[in-house]
N, C-alpha and C. Protein backbone atom coordinates (compact mmCIF):
# COMPACT_ATOMS: atom_id res chain seq x y z
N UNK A 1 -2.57 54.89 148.86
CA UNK A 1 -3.69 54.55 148.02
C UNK A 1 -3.72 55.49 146.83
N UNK A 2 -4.07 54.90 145.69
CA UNK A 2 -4.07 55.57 144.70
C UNK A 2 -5.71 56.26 144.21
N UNK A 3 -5.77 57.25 144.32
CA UNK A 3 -7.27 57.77 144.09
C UNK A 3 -7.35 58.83 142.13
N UNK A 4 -8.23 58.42 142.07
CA UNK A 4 -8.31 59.22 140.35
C UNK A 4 -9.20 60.48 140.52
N UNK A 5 -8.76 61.48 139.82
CA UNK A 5 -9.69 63.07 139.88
C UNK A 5 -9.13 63.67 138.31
N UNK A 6 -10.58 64.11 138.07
CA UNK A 6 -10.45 64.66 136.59
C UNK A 6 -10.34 66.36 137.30
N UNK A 7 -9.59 66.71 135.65
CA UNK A 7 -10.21 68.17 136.25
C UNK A 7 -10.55 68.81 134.50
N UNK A 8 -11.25 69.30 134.45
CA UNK A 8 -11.58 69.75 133.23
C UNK A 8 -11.00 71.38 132.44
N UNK A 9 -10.39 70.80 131.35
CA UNK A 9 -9.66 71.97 130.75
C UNK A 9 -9.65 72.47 129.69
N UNK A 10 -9.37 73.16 128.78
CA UNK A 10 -9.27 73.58 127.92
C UNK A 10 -7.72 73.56 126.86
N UNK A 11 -7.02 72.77 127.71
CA UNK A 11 -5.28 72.44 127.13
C UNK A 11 -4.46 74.26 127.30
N UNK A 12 -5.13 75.11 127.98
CA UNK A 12 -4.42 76.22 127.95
C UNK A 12 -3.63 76.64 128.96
N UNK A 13 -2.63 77.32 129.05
CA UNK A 13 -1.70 77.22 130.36
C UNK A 13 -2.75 77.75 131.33
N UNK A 14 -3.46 78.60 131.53
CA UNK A 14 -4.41 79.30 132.59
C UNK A 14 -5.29 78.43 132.91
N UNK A 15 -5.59 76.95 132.22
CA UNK A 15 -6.23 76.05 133.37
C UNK A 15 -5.43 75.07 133.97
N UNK A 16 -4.29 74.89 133.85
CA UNK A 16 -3.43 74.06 134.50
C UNK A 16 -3.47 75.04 136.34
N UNK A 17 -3.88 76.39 136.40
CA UNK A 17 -4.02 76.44 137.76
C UNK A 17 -4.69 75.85 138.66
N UNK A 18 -5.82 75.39 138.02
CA UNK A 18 -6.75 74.46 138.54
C UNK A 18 -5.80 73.21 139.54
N UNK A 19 -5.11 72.49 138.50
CA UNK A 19 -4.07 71.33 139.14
C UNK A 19 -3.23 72.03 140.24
N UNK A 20 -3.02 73.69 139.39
CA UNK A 20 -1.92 73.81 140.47
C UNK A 20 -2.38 73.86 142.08
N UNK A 21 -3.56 74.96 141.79
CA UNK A 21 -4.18 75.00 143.47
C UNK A 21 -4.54 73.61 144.08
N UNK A 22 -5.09 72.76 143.06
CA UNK A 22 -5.62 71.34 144.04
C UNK A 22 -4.58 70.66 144.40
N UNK A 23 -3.48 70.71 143.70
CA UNK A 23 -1.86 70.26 144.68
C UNK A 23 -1.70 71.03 145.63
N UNK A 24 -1.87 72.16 145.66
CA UNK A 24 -1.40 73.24 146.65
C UNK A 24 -1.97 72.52 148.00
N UNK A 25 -3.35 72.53 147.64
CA UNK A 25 -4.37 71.86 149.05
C UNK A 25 -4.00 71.09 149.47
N UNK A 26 -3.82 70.11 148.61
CA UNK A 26 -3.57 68.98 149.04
C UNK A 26 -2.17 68.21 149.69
N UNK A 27 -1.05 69.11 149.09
CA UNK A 27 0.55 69.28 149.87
C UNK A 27 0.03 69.64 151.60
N UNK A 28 -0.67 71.13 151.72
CA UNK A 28 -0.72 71.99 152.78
C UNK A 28 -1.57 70.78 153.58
N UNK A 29 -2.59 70.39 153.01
CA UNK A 29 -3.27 69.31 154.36
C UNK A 29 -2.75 67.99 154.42
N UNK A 30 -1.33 68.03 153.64
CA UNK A 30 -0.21 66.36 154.23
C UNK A 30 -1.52 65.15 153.66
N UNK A 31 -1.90 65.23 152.49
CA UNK A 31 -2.70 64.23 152.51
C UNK A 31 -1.41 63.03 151.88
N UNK A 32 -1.77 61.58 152.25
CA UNK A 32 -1.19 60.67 152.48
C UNK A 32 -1.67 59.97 150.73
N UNK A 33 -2.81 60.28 150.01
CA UNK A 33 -2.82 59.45 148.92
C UNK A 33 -1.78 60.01 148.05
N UNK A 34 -1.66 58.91 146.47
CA UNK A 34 -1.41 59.20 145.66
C UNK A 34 -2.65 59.74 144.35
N UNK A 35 -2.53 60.24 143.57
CA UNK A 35 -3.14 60.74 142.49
C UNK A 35 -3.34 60.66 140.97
N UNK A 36 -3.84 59.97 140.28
CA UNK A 36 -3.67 59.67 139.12
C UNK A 36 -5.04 61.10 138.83
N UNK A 37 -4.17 61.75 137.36
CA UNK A 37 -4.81 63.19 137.29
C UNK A 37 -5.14 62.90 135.48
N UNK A 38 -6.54 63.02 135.76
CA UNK A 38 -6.98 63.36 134.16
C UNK A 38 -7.93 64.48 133.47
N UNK A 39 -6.44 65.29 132.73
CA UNK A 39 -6.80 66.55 132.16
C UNK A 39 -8.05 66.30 131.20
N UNK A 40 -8.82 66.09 130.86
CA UNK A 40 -10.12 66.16 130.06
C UNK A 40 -11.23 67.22 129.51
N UNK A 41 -10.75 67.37 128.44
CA UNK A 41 -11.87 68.34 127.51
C UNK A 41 -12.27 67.73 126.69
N UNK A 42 -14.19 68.51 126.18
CA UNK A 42 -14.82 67.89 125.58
C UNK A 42 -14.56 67.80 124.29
N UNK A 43 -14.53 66.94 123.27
CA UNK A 43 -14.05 66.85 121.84
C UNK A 43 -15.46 66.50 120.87
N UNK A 44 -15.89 67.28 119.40
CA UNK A 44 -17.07 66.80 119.24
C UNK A 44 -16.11 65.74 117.74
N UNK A 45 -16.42 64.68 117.75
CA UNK A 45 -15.37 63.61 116.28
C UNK A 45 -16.08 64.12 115.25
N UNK A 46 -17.18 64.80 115.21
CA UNK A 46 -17.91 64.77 113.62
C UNK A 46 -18.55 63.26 113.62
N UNK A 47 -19.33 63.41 112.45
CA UNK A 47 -19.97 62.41 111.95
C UNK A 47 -19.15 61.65 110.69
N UNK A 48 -18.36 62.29 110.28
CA UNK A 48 -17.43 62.16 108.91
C UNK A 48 -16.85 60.95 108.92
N UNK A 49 -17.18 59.49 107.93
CA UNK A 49 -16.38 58.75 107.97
C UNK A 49 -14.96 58.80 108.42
N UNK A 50 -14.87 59.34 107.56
CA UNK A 50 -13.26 60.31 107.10
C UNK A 50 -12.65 60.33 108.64
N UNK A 51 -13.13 61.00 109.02
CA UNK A 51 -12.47 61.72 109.98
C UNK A 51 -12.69 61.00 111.20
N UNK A 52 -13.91 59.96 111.54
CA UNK A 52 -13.92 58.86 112.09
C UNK A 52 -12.52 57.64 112.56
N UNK A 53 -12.54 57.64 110.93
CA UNK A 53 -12.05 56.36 110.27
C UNK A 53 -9.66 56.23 110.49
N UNK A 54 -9.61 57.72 110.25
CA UNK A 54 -8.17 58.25 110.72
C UNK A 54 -7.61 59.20 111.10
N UNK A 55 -8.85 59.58 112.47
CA UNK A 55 -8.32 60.38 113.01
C UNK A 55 -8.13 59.71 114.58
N UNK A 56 -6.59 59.72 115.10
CA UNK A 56 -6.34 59.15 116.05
C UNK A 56 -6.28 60.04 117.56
N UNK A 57 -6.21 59.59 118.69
CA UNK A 57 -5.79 60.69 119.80
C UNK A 57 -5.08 61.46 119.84
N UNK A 58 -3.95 61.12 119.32
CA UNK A 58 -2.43 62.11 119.40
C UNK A 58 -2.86 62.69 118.16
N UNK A 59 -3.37 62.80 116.60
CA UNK A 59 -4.20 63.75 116.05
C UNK A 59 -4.64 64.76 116.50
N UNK A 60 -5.45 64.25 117.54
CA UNK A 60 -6.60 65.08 118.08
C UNK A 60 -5.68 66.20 118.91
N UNK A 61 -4.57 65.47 119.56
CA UNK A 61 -3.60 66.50 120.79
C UNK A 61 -3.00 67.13 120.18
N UNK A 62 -2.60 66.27 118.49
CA UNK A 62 -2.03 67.70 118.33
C UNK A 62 -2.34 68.91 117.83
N UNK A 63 -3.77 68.72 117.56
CA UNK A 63 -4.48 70.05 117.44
C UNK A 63 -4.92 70.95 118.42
N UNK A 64 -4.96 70.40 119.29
CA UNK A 64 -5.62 70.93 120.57
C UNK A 64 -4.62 71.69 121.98
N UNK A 65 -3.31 70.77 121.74
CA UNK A 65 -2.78 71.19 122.94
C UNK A 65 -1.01 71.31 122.77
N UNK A 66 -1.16 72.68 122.97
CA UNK A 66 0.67 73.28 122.66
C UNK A 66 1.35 72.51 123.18
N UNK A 67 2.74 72.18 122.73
CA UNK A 67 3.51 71.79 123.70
C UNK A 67 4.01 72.65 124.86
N UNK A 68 3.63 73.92 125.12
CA UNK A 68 4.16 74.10 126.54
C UNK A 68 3.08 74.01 127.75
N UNK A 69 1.92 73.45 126.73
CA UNK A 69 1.12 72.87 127.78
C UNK A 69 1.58 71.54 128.36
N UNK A 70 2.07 70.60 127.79
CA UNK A 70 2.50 69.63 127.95
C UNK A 70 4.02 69.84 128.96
N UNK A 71 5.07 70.75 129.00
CA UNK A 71 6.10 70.85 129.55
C UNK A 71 5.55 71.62 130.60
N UNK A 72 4.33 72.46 130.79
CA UNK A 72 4.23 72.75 132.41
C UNK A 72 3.55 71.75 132.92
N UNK A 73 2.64 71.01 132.57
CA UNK A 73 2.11 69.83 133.40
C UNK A 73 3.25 68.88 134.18
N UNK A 74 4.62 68.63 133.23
CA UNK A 74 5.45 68.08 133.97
C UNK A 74 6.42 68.80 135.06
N UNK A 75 6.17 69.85 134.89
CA UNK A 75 6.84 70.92 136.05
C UNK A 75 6.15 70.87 137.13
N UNK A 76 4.84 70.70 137.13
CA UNK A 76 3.81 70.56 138.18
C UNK A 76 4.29 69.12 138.63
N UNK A 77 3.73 68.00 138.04
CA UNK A 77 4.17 66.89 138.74
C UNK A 77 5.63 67.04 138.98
N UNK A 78 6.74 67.22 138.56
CA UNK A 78 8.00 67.03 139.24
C UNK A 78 7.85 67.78 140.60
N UNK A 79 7.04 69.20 140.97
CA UNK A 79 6.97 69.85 141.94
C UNK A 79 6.45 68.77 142.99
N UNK A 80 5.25 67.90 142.63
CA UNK A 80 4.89 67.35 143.64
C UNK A 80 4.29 66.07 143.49
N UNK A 81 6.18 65.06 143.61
CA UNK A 81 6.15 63.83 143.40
C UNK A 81 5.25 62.70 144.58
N UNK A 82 5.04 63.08 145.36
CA UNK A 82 4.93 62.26 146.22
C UNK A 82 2.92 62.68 146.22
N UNK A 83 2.89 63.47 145.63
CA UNK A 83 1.28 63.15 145.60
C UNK A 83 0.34 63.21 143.88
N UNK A 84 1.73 63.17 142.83
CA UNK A 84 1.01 62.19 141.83
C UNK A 84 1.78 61.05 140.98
N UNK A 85 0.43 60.86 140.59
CA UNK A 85 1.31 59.05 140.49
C UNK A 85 1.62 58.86 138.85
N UNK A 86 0.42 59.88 138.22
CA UNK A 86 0.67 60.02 136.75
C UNK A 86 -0.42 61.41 136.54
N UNK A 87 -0.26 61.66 135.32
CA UNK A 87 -0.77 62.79 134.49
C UNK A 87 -1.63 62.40 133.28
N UNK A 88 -2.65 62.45 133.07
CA UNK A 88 -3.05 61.90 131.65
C UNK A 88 -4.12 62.65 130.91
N UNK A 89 -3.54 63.26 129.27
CA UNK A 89 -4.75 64.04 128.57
C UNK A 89 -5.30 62.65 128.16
N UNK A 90 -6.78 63.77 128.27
CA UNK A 90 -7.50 62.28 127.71
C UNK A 90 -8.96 63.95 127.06
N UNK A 91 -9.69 62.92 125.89
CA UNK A 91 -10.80 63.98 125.44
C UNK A 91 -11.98 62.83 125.80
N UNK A 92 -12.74 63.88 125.87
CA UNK A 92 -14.16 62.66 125.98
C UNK A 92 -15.19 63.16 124.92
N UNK A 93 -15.72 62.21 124.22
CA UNK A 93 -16.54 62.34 122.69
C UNK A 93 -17.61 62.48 123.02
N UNK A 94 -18.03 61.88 124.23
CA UNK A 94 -20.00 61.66 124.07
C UNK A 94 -20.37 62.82 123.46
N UNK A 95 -22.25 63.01 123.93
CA UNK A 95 -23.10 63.44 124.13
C UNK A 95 -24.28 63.27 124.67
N UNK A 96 -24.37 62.23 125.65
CA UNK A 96 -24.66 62.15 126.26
C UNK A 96 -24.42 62.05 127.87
N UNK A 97 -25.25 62.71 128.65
CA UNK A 97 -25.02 62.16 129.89
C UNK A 97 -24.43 60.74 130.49
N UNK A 98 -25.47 60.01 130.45
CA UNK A 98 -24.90 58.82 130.84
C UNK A 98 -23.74 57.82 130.26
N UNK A 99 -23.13 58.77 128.59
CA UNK A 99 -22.14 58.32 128.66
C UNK A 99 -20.95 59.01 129.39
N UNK A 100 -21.14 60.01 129.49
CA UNK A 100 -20.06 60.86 130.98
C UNK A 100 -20.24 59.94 131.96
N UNK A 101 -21.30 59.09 132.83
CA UNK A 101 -21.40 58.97 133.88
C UNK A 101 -20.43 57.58 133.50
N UNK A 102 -20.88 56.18 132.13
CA UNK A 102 -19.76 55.16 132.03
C UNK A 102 -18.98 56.30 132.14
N UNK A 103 -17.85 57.01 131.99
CA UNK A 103 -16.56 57.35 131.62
C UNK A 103 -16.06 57.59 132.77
N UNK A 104 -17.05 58.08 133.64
CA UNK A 104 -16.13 58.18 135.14
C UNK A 104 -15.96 56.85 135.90
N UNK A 105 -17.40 55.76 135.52
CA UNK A 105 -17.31 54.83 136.22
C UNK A 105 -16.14 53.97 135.59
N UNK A 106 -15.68 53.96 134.40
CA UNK A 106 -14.81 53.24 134.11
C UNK A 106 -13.31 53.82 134.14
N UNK A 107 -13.40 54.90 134.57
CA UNK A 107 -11.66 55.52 134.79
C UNK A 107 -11.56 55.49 136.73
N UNK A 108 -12.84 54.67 137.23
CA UNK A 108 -12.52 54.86 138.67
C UNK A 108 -12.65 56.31 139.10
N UNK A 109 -13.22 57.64 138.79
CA UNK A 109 -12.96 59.01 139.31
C UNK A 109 -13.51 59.03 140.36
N UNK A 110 -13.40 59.83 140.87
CA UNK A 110 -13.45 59.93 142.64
C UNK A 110 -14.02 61.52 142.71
N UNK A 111 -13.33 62.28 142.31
CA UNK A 111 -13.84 63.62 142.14
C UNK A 111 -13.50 64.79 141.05
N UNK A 112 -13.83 66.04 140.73
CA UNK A 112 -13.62 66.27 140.02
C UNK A 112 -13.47 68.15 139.92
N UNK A 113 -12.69 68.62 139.18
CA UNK A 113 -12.39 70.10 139.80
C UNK A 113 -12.60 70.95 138.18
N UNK A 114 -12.95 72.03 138.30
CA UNK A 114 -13.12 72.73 137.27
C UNK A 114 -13.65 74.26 137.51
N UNK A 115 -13.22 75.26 136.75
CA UNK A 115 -13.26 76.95 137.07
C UNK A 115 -14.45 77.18 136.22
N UNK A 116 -15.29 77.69 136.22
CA UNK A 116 -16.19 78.47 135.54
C UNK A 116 -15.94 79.18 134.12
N UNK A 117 -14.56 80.10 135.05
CA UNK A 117 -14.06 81.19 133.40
C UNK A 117 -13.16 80.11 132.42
N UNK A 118 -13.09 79.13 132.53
CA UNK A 118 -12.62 78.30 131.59
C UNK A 118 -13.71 77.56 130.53
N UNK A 119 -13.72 78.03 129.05
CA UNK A 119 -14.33 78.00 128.89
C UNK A 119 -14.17 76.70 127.51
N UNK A 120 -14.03 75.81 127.08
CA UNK A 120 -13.44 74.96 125.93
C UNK A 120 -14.41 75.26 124.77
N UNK A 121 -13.75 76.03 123.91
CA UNK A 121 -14.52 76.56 122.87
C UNK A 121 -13.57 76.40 121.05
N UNK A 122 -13.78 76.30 120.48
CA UNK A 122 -13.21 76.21 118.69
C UNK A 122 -12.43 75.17 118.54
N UNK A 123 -12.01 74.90 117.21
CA UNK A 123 -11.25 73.65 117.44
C UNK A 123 -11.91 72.49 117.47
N UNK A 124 -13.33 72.02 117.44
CA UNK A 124 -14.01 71.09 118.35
C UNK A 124 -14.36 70.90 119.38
N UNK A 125 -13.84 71.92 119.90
CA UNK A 125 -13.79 71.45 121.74
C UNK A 125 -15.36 71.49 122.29
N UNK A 126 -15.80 71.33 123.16
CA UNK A 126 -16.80 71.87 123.66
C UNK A 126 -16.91 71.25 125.40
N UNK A 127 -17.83 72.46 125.53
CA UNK A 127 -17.13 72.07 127.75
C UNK A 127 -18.02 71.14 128.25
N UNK A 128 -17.07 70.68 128.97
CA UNK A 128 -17.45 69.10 130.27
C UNK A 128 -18.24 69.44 131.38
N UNK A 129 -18.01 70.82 131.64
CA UNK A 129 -18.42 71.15 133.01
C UNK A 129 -19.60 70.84 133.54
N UNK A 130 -20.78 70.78 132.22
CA UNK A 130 -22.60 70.76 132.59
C UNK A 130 -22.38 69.31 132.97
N UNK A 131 -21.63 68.79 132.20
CA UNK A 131 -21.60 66.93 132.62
C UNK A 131 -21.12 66.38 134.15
N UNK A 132 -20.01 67.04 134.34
CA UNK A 132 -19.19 67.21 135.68
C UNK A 132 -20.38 67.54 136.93
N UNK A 133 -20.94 68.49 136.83
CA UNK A 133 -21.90 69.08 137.32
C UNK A 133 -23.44 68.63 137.65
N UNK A 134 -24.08 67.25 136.53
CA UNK A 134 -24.48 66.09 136.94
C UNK A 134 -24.43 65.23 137.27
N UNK A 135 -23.02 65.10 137.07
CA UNK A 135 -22.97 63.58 137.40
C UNK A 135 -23.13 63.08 138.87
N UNK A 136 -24.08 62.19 139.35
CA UNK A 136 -24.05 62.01 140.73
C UNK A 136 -23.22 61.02 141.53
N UNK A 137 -22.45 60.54 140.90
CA UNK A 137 -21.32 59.57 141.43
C UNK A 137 -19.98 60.09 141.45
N UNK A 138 -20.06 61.69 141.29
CA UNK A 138 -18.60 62.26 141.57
C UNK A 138 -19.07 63.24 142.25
N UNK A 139 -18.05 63.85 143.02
CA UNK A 139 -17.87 64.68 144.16
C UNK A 139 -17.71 65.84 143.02
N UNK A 140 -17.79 67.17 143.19
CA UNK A 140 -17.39 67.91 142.16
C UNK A 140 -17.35 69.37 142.58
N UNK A 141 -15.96 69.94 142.21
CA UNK A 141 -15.57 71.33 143.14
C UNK A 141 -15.20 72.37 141.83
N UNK A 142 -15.77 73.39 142.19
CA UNK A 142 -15.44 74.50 141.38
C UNK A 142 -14.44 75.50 142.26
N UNK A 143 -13.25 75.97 140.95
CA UNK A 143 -12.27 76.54 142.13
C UNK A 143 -12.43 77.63 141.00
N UNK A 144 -12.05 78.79 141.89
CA UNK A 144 -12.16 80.24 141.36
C UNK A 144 -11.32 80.82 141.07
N UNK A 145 -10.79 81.47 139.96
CA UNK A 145 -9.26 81.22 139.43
C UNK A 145 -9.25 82.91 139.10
N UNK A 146 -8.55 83.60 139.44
CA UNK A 146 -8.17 85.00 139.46
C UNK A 146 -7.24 85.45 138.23
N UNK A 147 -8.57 86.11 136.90
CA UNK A 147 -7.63 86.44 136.17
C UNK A 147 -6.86 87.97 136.01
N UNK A 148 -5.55 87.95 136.20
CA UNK A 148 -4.44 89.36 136.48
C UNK A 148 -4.97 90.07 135.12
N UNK A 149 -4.91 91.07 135.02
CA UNK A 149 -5.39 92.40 134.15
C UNK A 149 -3.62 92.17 133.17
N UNK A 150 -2.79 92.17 133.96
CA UNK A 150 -1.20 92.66 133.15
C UNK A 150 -0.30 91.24 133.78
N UNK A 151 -0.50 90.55 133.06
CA UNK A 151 0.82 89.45 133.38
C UNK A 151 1.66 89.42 131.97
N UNK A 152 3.36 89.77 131.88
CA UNK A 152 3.06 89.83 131.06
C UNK A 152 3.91 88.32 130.81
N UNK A 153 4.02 87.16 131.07
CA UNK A 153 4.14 85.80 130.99
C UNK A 153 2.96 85.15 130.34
N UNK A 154 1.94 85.97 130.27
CA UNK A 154 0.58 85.35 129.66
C UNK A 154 0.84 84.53 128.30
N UNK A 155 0.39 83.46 128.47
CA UNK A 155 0.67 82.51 126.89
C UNK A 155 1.96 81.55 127.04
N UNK A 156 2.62 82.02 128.07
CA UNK A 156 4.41 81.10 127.86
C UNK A 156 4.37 80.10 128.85
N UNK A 157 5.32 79.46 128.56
CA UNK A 157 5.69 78.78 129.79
C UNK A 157 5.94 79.51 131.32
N UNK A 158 6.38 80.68 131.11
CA UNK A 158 6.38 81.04 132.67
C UNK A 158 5.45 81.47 133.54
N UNK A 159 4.23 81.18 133.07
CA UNK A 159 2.86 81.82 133.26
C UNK A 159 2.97 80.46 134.59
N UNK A 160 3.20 79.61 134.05
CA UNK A 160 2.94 78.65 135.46
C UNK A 160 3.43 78.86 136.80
N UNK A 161 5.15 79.80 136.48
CA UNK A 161 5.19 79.85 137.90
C UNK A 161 4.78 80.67 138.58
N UNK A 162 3.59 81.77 138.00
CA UNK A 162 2.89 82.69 138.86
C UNK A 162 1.68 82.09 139.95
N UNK A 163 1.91 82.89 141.25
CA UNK A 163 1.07 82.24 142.06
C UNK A 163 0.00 82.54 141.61
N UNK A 164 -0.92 81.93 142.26
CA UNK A 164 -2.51 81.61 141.66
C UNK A 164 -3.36 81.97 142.97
């Protein structure tokens, strides 16, 4: 069965641990579903025609999210094929509540994971978590993410393969 779970991020390698530990769990307790996973941070569009009018998603990603964010997410799923089914950035515009609550009801989410010290800030961004955190039709887990004083992989790609 295929089940959907957001987890909320900031596009930076230090919240992809989030995915990493909830695979971890979920390998260690042999769970039998599959997983469709959507990375989601908050995006504010402006009011600006302009910027309305032609500014597209992959625009938006490519302001927002490095590519070695993008090449460890697929290191993660290649690690653990058999419990996801796809990967997908996605931003969410509202401002309102109940449009968070359509957005889960219409992506099917099931539950939803997110760290505290992650924080989606400049750029536009702004954090999901207060939304995540009302919404009453998702299950919703905060995981506690241990930040090292001296890594010195911090920022690269190899930051992912440190345990978490």
């Amino acid at each position: 069965m295929i089940r959907t779970i957001l987890i909320a991020t900031d596009y930076s390698l230090e919240s992809l641990n989030i995915l990493k530990k909830v695979m971890r769990e979920k390998d260690a307790a042999e769970d039998q579903n599959q997983y469709t996973i959507l990375l989601v941070s908050g995006y504010d569009t402006g009011d600006s025609i302009r910027d309305l009018l032609f500014n597209t998603k992959s625009t938006i990603f490519n302001k927002l999210r490095p590519q070695e964010f993008c090449e460890a997410y697929t290191i993660i799923k290649n690690k653990y094929p058999h419990l996801i089914n796809k990967i997908v950035c996605d931003i969410f515009t509202g401002s309102f509540q109940r449009t968070f609550n359509n957005y889960v009801k219409a992506e099917n989410i099931e539950e939803a994971y997110y760290a505290s010290s992650i924080k989606s800030k400049g750029n536009g961004k702004f954090d999901v978590i207060p939304y995540i955190k009302k919404c009453k039709d998702l299950k919703s887990y905060e995981i506690s993410l241990e930040v090292k004083k001296h890594m010195p992989e911090k920022g690269r790609l190899a930051e992912i393969f440190v345990e978490v």
